[in-house]
C-alpha atoms as a PDB file:
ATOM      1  CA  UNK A   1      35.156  -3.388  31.658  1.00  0.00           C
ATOM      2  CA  UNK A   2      31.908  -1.152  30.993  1.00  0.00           C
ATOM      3  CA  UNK A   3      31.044   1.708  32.309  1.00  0.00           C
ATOM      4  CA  UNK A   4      29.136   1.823  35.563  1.00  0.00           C
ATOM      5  CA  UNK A   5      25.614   2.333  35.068  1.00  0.00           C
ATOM      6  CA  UNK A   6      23.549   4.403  37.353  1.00  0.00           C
ATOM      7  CA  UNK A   7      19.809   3.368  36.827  1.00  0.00           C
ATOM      8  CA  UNK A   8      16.119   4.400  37.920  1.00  0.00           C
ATOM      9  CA  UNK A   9      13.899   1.191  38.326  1.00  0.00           C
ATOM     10  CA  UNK A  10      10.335   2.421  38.630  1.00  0.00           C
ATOM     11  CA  UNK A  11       7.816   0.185  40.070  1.00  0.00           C
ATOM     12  CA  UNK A  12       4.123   0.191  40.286  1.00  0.00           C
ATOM     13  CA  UNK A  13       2.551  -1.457  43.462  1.00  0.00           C
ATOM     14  CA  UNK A  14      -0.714  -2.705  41.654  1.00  0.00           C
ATOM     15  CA  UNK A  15       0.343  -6.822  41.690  1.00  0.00           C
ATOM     16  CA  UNK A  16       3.011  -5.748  43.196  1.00  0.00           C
ATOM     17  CA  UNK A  17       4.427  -9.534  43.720  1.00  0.00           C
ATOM     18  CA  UNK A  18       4.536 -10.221  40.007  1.00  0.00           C
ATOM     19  CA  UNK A  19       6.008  -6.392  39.254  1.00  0.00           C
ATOM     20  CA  UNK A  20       8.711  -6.930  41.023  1.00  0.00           C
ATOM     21  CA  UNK A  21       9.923  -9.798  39.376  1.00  0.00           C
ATOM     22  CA  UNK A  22      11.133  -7.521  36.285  1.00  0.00           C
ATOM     23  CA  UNK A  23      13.669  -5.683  39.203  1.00  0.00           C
ATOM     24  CA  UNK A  24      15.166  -9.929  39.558  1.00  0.00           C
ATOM     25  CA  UNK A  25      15.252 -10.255  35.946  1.00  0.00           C
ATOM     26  CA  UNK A  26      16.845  -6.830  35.215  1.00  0.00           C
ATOM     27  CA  UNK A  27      19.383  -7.628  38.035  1.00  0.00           C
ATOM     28  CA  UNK A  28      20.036 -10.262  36.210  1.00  0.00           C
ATOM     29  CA  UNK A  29      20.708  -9.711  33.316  1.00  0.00           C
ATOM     30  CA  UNK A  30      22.822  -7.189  34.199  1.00  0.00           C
ATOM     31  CA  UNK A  31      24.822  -9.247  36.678  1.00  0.00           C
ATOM     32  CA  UNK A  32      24.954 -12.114  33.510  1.00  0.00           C
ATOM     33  CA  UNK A  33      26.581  -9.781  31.591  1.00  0.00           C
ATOM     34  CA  UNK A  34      29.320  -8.188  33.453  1.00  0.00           C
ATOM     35  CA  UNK A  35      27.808  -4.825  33.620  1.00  0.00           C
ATOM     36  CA  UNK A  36      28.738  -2.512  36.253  1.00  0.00           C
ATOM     37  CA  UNK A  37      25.470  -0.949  37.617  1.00  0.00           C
ATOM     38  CA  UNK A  38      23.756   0.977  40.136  1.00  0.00           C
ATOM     39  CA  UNK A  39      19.804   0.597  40.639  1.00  0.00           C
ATOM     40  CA  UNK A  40      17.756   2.978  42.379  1.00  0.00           C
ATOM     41  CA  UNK A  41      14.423   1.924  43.349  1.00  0.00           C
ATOM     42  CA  UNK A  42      11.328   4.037  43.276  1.00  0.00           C
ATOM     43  CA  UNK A  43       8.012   2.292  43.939  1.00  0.00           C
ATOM     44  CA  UNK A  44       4.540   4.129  42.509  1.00  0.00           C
ATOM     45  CA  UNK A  45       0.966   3.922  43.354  1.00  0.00           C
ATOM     46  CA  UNK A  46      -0.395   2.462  39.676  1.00  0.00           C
ATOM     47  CA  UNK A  47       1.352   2.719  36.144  1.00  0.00           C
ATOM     48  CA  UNK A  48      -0.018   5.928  36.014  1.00  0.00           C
ATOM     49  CA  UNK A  49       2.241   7.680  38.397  1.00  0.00           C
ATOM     50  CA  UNK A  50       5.461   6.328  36.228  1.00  0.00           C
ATOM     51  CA  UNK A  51       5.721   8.660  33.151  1.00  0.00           C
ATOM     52  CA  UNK A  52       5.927  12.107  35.584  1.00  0.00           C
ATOM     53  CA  UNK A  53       8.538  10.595  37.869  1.00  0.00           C
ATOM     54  CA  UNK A  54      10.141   9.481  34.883  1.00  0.00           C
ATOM     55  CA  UNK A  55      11.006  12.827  33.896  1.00  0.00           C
ATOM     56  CA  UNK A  56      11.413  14.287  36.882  1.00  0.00           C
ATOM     57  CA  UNK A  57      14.539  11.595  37.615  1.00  0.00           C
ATOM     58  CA  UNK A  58      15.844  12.308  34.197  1.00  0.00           C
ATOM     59  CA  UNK A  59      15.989  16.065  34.319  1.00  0.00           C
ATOM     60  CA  UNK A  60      17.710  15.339  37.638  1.00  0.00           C
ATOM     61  CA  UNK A  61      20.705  14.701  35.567  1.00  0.00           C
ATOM     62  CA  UNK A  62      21.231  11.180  38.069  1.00  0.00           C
ATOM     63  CA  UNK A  63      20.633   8.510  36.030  1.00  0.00           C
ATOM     64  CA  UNK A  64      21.981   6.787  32.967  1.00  0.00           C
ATOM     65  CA  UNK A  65      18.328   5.632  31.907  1.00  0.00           C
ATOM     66  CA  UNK A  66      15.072   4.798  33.496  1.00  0.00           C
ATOM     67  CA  UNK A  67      12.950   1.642  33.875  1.00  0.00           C
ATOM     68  CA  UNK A  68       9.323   1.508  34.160  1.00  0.00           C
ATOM     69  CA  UNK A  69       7.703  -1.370  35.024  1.00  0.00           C
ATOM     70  CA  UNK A  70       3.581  -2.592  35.945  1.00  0.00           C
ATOM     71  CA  UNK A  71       0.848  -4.282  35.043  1.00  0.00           C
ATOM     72  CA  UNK A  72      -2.074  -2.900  33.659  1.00  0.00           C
ATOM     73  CA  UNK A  73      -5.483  -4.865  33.956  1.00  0.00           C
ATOM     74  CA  UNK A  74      -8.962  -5.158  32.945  1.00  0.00           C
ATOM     75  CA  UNK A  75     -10.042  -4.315  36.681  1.00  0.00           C
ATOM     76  CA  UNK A  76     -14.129  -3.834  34.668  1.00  0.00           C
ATOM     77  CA  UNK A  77     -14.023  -0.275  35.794  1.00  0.00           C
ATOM     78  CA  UNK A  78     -12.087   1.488  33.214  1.00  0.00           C
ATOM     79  CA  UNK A  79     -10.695   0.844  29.736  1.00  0.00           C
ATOM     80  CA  UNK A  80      -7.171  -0.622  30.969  1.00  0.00           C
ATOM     81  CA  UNK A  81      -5.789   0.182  27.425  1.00  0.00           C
ATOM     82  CA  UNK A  82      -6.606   4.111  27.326  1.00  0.00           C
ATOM     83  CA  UNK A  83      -4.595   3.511  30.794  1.00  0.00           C
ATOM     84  CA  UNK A  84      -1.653   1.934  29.694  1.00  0.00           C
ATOM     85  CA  UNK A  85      -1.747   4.413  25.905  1.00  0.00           C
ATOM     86  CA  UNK A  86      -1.355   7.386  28.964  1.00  0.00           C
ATOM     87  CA  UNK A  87       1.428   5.588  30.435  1.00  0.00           C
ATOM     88  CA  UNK A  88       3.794   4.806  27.264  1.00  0.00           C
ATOM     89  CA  UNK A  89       2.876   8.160  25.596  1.00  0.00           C
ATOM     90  CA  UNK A  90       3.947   9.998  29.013  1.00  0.00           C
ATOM     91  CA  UNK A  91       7.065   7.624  28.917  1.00  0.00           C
ATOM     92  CA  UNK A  92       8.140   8.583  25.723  1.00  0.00           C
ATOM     93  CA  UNK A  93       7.179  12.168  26.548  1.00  0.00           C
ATOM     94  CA  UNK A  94       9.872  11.860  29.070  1.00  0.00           C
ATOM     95  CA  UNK A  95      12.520  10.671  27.522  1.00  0.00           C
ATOM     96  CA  UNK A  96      12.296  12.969  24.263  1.00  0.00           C
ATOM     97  CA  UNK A  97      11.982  15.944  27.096  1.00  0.00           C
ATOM     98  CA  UNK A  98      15.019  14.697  29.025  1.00  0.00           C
ATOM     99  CA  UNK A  99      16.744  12.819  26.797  1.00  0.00           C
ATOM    100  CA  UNK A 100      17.349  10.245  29.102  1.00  0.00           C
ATOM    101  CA  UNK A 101      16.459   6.458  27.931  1.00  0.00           C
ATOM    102  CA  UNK A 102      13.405   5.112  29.125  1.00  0.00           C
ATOM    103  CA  UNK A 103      12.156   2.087  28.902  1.00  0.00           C
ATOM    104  CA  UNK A 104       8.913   0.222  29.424  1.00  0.00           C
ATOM    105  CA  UNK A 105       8.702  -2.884  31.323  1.00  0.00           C
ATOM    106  CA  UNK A 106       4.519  -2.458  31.345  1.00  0.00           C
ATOM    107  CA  UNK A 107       2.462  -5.189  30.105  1.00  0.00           C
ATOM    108  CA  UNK A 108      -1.430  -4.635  29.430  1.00  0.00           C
ATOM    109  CA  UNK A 109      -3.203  -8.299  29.083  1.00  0.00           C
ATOM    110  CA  UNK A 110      -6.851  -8.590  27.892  1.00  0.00           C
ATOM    111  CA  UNK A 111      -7.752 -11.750  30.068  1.00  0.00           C
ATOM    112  CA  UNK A 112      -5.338 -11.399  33.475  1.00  0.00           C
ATOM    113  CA  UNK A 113      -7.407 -12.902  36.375  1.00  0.00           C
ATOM    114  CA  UNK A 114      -5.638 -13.626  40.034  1.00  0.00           C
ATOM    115  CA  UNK A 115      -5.669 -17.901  39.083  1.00  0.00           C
ATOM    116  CA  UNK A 116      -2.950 -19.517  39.914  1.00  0.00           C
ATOM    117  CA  UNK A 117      -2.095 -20.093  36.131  1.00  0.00           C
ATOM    118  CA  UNK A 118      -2.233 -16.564  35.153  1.00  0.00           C
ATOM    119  CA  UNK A 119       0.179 -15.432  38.544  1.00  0.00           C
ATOM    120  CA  UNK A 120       2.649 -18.002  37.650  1.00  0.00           C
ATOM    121  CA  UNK A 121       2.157 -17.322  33.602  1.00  0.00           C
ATOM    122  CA  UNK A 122       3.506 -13.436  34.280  1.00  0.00           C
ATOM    123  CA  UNK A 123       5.610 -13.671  37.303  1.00  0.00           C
ATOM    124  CA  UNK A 124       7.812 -15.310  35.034  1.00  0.00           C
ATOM    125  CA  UNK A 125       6.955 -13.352  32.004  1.00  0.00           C
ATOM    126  CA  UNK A 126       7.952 -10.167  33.814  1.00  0.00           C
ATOM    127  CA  UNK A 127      11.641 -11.711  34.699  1.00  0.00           C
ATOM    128  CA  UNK A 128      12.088 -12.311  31.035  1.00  0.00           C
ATOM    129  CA  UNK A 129      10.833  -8.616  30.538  1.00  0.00           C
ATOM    130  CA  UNK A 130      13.409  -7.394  33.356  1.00  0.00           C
ATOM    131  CA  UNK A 131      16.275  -9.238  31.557  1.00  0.00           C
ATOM    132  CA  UNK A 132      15.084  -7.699  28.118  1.00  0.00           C
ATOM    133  CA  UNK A 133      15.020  -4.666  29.536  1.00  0.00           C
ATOM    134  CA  UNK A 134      18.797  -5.179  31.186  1.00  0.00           C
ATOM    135  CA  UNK A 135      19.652  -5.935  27.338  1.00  0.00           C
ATOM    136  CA  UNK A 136      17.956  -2.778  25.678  1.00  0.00           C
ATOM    137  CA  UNK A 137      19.561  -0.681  28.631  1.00  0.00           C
ATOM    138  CA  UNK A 138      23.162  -2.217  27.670  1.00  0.00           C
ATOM    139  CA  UNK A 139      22.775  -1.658  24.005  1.00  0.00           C
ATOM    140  CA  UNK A 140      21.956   1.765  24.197  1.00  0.00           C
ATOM    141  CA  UNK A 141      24.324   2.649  26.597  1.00  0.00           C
ATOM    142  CA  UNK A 142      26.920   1.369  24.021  1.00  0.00           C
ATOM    143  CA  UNK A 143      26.008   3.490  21.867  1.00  0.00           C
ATOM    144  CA  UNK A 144      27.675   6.341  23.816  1.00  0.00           C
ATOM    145  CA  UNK A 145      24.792   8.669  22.631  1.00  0.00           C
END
C-alpha cells in the first residue's frame, strides 16, 4: 500500500465545465491505481490567480503537491499566451520557492471557439490531462524526495 496523498487541486472558473473535467480524470487515475489520496479543492477566478495560491498552499506545509488546472483562450482582447507564460512561470516560481510539486494541468489553444466540436474535443482532452497529471503526481511522490 502507498502512502496517502494529501493534494491541492486548483481550478480556474473560466470554462469552468470543461476545467473540471481534469478533477474526474485526476480522480481517476488515482482511484485506477490504488493510490491512497486526499484532494482539496480550491476554485480561482482565471488561470491567473493559480500560481500565488499555489505557493501560498505549499508553504502551508498541507499538501503533498499541487495541481493547477484552466484553460487559457484567445478571448481577442489580450495575447492569451503572455497569459498563460505568467501562469507556468508563477507555477514553477512556486514550487522552486516551496518545494512542493506543482503541476500544470493548463492548456492554451490558438483556435478554441464555444462549437460543439471544440467543447467536446477538450472536455475530454482535459480528463486525459487529469489522469496524466494523477500519473506525474504518483511518480514523483515515489521518489520520496
Amino acid at each position: 500500500m502507498t502512502k496517502k496523498l494529501n493534494i491541492a487541486f486548483i481550478k480556474a472558473r473560466w470554462h469552468a465545465d470543461i476545467v473540471d473535467q481534469s478533477l474526474v480524470g485526476f480522480e481517476k487515475g488515482m482511484a485506477d491505481a490504488g493510490q491512497n489520496v486526499d484532494i482539496k479543492t480550491y476554485d480561482v477566478p482565471g488561470a491567473f490567480e493559480m500560481p500565488l495560491l499555489a505557493k501560498k498552499l505549499g508553504q502551508s506545509g498541507q499538501f503533498d503537491a499541487i495541481v493547477c488546472a484552466a484553460l487559457v483562450v484567445d478571448g481577442g482582447i489580450y495575447r492569451h499566451d503572455f497569459v498563460a507564460a505568467a501562469v507556468v512561470d508563477g507555477l514553477m516560481r512556486a514550487q522552486l520557492d516551496t518545494g512542493v510539486p506543482t503541476y500544470s494541468v493548463s492548456l492554451t489553444p490558438h483556435h478554441f471557439q464555444p462549437t460543439a466540436e471544440h467543447i467536446e474535443f477538450y472536455t475530454d482532452h482535459f480528463v486525459k490531462k487529469g489522469e496524466e497529471a494523477a500519473n506525474a503526481v504518483r511518480m514523483v511522490a515515489a521518489l520520496n524526495i
